[in-house]
Protein backbone atom coordinates (compact mmCIF):
# COMPACT_ATOMS: atom_id res chain seq x y z
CA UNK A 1 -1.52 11.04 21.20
CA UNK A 2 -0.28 12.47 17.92
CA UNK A 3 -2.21 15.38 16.67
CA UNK A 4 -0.84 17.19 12.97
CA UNK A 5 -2.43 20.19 12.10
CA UNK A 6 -2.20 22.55 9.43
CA UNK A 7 -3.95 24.88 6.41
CA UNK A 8 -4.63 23.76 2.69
CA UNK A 9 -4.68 26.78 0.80
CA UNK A 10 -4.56 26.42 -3.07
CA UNK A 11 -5.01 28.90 -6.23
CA UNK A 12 -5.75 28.47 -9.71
CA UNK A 13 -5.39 31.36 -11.97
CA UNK A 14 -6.36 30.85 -15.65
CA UNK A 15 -5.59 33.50 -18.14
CA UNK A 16 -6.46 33.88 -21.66
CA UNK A 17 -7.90 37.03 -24.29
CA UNK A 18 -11.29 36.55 -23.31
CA UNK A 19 -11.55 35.90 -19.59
CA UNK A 20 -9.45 35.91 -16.43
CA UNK A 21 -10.46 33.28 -13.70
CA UNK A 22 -8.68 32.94 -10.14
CA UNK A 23 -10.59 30.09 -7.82
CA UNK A 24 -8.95 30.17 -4.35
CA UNK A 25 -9.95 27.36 -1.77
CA UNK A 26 -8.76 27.40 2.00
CA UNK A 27 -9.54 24.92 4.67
CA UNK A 28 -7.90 23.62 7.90
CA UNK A 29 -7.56 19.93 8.80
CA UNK A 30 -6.47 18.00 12.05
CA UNK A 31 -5.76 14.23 12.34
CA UNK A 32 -4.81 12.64 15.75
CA UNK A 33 -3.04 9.23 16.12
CA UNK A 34 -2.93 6.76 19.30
CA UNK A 35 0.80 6.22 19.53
CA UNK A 36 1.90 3.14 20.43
CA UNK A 37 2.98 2.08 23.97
CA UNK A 38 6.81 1.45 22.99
CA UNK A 39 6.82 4.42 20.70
CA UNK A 40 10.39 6.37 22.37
CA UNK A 41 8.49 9.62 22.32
CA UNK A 42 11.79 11.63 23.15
CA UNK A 43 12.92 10.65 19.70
CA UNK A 44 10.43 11.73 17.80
CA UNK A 45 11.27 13.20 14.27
CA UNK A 46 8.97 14.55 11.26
CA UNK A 47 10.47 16.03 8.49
CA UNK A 48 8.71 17.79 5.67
CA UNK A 49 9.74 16.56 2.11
CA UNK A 50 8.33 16.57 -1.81
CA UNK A 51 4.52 17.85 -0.26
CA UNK A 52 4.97 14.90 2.00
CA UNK A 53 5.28 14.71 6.21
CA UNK A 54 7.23 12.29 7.48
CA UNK A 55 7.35 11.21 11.04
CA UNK A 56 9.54 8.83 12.18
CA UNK A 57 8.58 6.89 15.47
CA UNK A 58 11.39 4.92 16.86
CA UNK A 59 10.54 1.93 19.26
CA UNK A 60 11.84 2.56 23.00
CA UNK A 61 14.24 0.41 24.24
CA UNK A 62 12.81 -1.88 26.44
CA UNK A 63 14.13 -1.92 30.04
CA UNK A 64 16.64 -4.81 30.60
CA UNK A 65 16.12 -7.56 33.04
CA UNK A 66 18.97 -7.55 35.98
CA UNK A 67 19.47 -10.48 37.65
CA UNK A 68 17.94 -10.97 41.19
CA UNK A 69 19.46 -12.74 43.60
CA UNK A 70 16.85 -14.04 46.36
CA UNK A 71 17.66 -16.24 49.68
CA UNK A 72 15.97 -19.26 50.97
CA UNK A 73 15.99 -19.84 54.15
């Protein structure tokens, strides 16, 4: 499971001869994502660019098959 959290906070100030207005909003947010099984977890990577998160979710390797050598008797 994936969970991003994180606060919004945003101003607005607007100026001119007659009046002078500032409107401020705040709020939190959460999101939570099911990875995927053959997500490589370990590898995991966000980066935070241009207002924008980016994670990065490599897929795991998956285990190689060795061969097995069985007798018959």
């Amino acid at each position: 499971m994936l969970t991003i959290q994180g606060v919004c906070k945003k101003e607005i100030e607007e100026k001119s001869k007659r009046f002078h207005r500032i409107e401020r909003s705040y709020g939190t947010f959460l999101r939570s994502f099911t990875l995927p099984e053959n997500a490589a977890e370990d590898r995991m990577r966000a980066e935070f660019k241009d207002g924008m998160l980016l994670v990065h979710l490599p897929k795991a390797e998956k285990p190689k098959a060795k061969p097995l050598e069985v007798k018959v008797e």
